[in-house]
C-alpha atoms as a PDB file:
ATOM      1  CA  UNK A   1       8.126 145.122  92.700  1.00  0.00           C
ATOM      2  CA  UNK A   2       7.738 141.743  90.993  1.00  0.00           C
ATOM      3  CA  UNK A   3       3.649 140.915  90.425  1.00  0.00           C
ATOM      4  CA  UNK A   4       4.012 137.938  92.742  1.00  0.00           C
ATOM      5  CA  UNK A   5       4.085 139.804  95.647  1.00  0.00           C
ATOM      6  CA  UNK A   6       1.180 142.093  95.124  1.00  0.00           C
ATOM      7  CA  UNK A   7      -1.024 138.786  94.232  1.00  0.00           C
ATOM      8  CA  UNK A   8      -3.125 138.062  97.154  1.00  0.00           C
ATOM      9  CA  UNK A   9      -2.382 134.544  99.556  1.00  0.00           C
ATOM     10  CA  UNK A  10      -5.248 132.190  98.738  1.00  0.00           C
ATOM     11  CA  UNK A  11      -5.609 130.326 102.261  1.00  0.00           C
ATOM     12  CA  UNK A  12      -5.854 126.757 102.796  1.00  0.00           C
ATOM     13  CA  UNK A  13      -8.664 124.838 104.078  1.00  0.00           C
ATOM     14  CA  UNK A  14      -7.594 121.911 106.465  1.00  0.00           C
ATOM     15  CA  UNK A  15      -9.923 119.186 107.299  1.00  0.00           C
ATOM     16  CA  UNK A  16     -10.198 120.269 111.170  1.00  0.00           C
ATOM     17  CA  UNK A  17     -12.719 118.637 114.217  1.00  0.00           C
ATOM     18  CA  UNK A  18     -15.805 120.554 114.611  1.00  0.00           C
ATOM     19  CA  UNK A  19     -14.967 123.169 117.859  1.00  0.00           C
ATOM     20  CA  UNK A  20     -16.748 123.102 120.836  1.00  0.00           C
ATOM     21  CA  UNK A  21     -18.939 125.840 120.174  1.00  0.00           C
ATOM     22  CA  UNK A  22     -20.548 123.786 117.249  1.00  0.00           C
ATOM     23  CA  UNK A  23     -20.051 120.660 119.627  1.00  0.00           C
ATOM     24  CA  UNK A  24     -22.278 122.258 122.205  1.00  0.00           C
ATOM     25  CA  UNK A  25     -24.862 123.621 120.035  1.00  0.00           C
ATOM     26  CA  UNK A  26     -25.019 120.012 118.192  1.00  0.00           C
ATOM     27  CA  UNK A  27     -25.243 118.512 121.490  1.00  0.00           C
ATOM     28  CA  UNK A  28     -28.433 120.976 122.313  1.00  0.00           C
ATOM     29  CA  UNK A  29     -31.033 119.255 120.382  1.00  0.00           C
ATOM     30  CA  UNK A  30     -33.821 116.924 121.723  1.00  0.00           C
ATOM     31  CA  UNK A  31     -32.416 114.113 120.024  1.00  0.00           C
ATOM     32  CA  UNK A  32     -28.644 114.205 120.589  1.00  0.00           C
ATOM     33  CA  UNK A  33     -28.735 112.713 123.755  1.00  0.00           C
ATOM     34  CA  UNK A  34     -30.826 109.719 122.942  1.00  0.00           C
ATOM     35  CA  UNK A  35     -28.539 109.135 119.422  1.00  0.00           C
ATOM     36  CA  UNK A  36     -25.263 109.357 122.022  1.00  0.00           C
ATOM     37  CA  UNK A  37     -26.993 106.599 124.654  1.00  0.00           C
ATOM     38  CA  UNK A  38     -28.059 104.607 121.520  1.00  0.00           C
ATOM     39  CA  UNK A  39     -24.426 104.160 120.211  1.00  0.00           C
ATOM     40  CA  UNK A  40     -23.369 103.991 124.047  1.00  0.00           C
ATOM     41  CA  UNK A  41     -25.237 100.946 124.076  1.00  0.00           C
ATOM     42  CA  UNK A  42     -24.162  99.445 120.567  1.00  0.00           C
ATOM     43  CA  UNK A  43     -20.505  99.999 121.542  1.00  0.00           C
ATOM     44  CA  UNK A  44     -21.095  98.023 124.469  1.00  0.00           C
ATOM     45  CA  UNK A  45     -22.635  95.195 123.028  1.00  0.00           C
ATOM     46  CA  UNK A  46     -20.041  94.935 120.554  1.00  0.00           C
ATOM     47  CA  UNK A  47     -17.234  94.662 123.147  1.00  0.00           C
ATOM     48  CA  UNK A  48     -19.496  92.028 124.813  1.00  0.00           C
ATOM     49  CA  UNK A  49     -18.977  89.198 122.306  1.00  0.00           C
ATOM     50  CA  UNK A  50     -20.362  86.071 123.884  1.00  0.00           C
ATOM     51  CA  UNK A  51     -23.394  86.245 126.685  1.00  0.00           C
ATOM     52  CA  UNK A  52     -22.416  84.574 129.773  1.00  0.00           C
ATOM     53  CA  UNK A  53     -24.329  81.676 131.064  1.00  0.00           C
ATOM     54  CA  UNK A  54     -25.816  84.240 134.103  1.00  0.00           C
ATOM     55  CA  UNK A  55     -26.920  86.524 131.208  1.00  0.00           C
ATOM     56  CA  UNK A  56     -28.609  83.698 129.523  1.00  0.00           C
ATOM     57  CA  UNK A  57     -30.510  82.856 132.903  1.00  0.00           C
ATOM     58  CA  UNK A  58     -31.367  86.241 133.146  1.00  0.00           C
ATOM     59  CA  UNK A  59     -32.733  86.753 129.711  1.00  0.00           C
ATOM     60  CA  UNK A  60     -35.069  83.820 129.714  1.00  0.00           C
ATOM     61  CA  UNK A  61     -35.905  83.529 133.223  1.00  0.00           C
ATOM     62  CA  UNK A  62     -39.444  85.409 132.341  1.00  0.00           C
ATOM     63  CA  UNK A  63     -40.126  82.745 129.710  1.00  0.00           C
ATOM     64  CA  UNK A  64     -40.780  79.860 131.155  1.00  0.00           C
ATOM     65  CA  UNK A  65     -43.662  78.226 130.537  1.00  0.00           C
ATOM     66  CA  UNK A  66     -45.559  76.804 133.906  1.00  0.00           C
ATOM     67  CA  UNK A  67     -45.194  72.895 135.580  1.00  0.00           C
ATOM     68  CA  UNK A  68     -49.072  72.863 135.313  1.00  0.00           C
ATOM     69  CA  UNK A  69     -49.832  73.615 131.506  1.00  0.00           C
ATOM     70  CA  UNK A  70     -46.848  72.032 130.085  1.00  0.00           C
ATOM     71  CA  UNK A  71     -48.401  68.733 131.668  1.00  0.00           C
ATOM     72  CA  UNK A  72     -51.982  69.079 130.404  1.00  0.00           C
ATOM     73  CA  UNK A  73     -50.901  70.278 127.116  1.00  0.00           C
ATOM     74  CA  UNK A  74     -48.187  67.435 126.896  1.00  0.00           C
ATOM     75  CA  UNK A  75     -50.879  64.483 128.043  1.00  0.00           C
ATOM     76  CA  UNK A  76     -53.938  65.550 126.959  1.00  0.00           C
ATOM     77  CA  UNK A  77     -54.265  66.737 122.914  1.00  0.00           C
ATOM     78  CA  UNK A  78     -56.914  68.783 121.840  1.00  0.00           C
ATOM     79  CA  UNK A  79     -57.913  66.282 119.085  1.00  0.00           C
ATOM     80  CA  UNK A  80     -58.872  62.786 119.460  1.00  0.00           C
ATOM     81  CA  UNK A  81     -56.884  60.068 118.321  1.00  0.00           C
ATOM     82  CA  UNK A  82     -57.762  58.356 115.310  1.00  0.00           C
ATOM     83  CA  UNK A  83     -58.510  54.860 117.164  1.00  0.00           C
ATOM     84  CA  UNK A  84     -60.861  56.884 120.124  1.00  0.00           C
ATOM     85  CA  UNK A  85     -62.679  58.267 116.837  1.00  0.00           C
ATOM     86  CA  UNK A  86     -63.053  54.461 115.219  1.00  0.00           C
ATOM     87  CA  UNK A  87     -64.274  53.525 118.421  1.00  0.00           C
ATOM     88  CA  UNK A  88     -66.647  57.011 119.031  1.00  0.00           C
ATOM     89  CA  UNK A  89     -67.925  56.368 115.664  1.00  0.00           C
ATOM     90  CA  UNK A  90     -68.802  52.720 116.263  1.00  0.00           C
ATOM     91  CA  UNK A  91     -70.396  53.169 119.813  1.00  0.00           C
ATOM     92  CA  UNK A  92     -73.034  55.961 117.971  1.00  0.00           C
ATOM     93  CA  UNK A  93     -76.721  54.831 116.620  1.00  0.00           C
ATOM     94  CA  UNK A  94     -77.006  52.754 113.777  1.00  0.00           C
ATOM     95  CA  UNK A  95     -79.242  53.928 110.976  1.00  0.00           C
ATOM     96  CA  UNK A  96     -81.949  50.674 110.245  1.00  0.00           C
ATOM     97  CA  UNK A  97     -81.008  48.938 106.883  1.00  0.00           C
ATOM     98  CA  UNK A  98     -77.883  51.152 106.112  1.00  0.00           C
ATOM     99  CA  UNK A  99     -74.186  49.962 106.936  1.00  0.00           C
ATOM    100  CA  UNK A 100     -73.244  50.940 110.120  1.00  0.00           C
ATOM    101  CA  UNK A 101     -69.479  52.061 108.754  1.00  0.00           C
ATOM    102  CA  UNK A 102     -71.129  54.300 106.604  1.00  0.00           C
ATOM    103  CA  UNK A 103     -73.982  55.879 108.443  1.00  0.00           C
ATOM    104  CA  UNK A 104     -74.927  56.944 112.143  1.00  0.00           C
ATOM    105  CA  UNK A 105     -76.976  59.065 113.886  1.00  0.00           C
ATOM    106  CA  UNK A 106     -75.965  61.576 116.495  1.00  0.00           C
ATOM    107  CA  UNK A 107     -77.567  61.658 120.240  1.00  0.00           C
ATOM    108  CA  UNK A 108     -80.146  63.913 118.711  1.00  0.00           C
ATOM    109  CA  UNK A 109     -80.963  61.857 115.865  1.00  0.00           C
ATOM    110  CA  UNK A 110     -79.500  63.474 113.340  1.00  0.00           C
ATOM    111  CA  UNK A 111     -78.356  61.453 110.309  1.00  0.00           C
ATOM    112  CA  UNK A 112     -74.676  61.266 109.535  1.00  0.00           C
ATOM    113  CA  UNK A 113     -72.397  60.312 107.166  1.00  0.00           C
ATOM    114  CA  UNK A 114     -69.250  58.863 107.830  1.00  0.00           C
ATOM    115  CA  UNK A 115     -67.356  60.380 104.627  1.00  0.00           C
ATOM    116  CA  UNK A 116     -68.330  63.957 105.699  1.00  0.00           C
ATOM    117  CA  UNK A 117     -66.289  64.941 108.733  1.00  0.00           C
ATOM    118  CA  UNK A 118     -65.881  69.128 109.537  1.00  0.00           C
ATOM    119  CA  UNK A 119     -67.972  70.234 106.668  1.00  0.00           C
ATOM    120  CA  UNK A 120     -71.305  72.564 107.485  1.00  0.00           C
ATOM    121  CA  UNK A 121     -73.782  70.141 106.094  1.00  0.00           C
ATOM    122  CA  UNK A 122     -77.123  68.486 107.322  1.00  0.00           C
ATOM    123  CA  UNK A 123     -75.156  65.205 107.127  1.00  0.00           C
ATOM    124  CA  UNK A 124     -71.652  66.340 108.883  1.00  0.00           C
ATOM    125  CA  UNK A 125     -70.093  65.446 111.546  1.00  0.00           C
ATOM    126  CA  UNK A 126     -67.531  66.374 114.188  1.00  0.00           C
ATOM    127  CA  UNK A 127     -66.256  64.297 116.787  1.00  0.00           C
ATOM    128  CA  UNK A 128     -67.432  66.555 120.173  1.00  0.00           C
ATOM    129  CA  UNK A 129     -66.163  66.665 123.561  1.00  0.00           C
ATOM    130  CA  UNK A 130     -68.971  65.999 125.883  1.00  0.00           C
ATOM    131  CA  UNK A 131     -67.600  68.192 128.739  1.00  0.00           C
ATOM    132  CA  UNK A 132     -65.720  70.454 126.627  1.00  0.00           C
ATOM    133  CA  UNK A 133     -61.685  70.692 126.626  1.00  0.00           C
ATOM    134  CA  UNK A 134     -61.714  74.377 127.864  1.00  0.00           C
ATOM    135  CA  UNK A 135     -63.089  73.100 130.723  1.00  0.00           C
ATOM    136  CA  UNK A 136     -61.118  70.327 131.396  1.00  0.00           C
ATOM    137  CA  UNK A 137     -62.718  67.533 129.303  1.00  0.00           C
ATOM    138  CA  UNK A 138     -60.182  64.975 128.082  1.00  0.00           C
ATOM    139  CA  UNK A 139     -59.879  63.323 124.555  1.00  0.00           C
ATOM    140  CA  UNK A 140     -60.955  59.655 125.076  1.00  0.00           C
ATOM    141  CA  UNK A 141     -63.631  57.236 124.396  1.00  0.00           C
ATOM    142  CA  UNK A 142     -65.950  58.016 127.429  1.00  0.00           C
ATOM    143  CA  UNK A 143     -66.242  62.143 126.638  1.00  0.00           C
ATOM    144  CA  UNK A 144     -66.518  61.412 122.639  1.00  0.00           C
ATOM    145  CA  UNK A 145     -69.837  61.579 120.642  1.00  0.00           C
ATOM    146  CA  UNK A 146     -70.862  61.665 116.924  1.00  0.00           C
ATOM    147  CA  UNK A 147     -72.682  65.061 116.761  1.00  0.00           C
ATOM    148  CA  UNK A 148     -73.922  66.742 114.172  1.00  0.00           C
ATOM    149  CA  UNK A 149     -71.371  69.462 112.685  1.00  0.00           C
ATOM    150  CA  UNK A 150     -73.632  72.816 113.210  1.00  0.00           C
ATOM    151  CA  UNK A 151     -75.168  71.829 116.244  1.00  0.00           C
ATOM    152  CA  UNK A 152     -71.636  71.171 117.270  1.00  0.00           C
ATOM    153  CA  UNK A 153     -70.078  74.547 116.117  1.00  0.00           C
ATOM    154  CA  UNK A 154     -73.322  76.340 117.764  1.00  0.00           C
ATOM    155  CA  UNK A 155     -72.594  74.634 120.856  1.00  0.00           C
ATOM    156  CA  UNK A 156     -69.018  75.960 121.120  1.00  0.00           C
ATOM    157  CA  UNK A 157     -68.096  75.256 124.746  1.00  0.00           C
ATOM    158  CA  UNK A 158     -71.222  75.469 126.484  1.00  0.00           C
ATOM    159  CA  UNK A 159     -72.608  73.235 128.839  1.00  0.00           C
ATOM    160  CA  UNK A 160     -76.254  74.441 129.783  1.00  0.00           C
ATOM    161  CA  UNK A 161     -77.675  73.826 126.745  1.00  0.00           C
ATOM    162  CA  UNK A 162     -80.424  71.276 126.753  1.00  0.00           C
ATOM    163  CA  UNK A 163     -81.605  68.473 124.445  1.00  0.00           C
ATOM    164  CA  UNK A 164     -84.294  70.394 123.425  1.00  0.00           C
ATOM    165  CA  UNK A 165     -82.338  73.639 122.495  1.00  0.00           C
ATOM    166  CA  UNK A 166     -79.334  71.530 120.870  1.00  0.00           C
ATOM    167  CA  UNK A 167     -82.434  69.835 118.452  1.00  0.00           C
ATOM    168  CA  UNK A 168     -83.490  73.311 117.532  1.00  0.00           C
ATOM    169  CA  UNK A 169     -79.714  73.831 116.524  1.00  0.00           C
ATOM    170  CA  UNK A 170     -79.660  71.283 113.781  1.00  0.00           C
ATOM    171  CA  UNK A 171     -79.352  71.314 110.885  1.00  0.00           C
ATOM    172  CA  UNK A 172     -82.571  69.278 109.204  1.00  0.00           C
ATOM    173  CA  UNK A 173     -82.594  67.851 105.822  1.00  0.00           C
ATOM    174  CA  UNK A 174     -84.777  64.903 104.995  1.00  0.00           C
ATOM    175  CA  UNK A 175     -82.936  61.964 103.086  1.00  0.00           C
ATOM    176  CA  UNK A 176     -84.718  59.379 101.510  1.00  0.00           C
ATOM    177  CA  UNK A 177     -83.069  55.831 100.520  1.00  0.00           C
ATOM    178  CA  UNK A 178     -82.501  56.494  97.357  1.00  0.00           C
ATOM    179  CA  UNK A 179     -80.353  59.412  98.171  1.00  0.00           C
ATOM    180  CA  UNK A 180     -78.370  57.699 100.806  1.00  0.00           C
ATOM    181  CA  UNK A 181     -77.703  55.296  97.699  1.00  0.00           C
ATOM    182  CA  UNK A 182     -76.579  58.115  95.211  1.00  0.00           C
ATOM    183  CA  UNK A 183     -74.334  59.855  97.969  1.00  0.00           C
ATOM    184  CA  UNK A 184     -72.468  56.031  98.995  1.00  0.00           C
ATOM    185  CA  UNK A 185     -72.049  55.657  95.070  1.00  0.00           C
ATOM    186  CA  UNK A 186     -70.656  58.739  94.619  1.00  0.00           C
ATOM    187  CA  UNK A 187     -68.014  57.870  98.086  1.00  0.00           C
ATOM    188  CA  UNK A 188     -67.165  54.589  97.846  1.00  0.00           C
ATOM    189  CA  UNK A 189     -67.878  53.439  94.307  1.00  0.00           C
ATOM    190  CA  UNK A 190     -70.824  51.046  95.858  1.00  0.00           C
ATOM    191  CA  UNK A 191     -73.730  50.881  97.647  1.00  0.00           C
ATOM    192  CA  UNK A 192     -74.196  48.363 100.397  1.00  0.00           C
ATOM    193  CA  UNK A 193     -77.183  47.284 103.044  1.00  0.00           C
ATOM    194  CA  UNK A 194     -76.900  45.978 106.659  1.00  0.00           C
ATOM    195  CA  UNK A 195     -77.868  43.138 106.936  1.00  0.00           C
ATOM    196  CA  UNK A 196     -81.163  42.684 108.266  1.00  0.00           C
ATOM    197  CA  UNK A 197     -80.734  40.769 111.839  1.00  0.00           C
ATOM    198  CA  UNK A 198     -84.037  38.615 113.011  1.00  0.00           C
ATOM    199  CA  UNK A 199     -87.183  36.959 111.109  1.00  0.00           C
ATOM    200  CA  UNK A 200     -87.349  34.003 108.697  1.00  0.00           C
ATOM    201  CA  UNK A 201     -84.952  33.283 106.181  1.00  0.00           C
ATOM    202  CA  UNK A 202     -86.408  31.164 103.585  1.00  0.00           C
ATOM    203  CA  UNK A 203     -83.794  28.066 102.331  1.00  0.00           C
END
């Protein structure tokens, strides 16, 4: 007998699909069936190349933004335009013997200076809605005031404060002349007086 023959036959593995048996017990676990609907759903949107105009509609129809705040938002801005804030500006109290483009006083009579807008100082200010723009109040001339920046950020968007409780809000600091002076020198580069209106001019 020649030795090949008593040497045993290795066998040959072939590459083969996976049987049902191992299908079905592959197919038994909790997240087979969501992994199969998942690439369900991929192989569909990859046969569906372009959306149709219908789908479109349908995809955006919960989107749209209502008739009634796309008008208020598109005609009345939060902020007030820079020429309603020139004029807001110039309608406030003057401050006796200072220049009136440089210094104001809110409707409390707070002292305010014109180079110090937003800031948290005694002497900034904000330009406040009157009746307040969550509630409706509009961004021109007539609903503008010059108003001291803390009383204005403790106000928020209330309307029952009073006079009395808005004063108690401020933010006090007492400025003499000569520090009005200093601060203009130190803003502008100059200092410079209203001019004083009345009595007798000598020749």
């Amino acid at each position: 007998m020649s030795p090949t023959k008593d040497r045993p036959k290795r066998r040959i593995r072939h590459s083969s699909p996976p049987t049902p048996s191992r299908t079905a017990s592959f197919s038994s676990t909790p997240d087979s069936s969501h992994r199969r609907s998942t690439l369900a759903h991929s192989a569909t949107l990859q046969d569906r190349e372009v959306l149709t105009e219908e789908d479109t509609l349908t995809l955006f129809e919960d989107l749209q933004i209502s008739e009634k705040y796309t008008k208020f938002s598109s005609t009345e801005p939060r902020s007030f335009p820079y020429s309603v804030k020139q004029q807001c500006w110039d309608k406030a109290e003057k401050v006796k013997g200072r220049d009136p483009d440089r210094w104001r006083r809110d409707p409390l009579g707070n002292i305010v200076f014109r180079k110090l807008v937003g800031c948290p100082g005694c002497l900034c200010h904000d330009y406040d809605h009157i009746v307040p723009y969550s509630k409706g109040g509009k961004s021109t001339l007539e609903n503008c005031q010059v108003l001291q920046a803390t009383v204005n950020r403790s106000k928020g968007n209330r309307t029952e404060l009073s006079r009395a409780d808005l004063i108690q809000r401020s933010s006090y600091c007492r400025v003499a002349g000569r520090d009005m002076d200093l601060i203009e020198l130190s803003a502008y580069g100059n200092v410079r007086h209203a001019q004083e209106s009345g009595g007798c001019r000598i020749q």
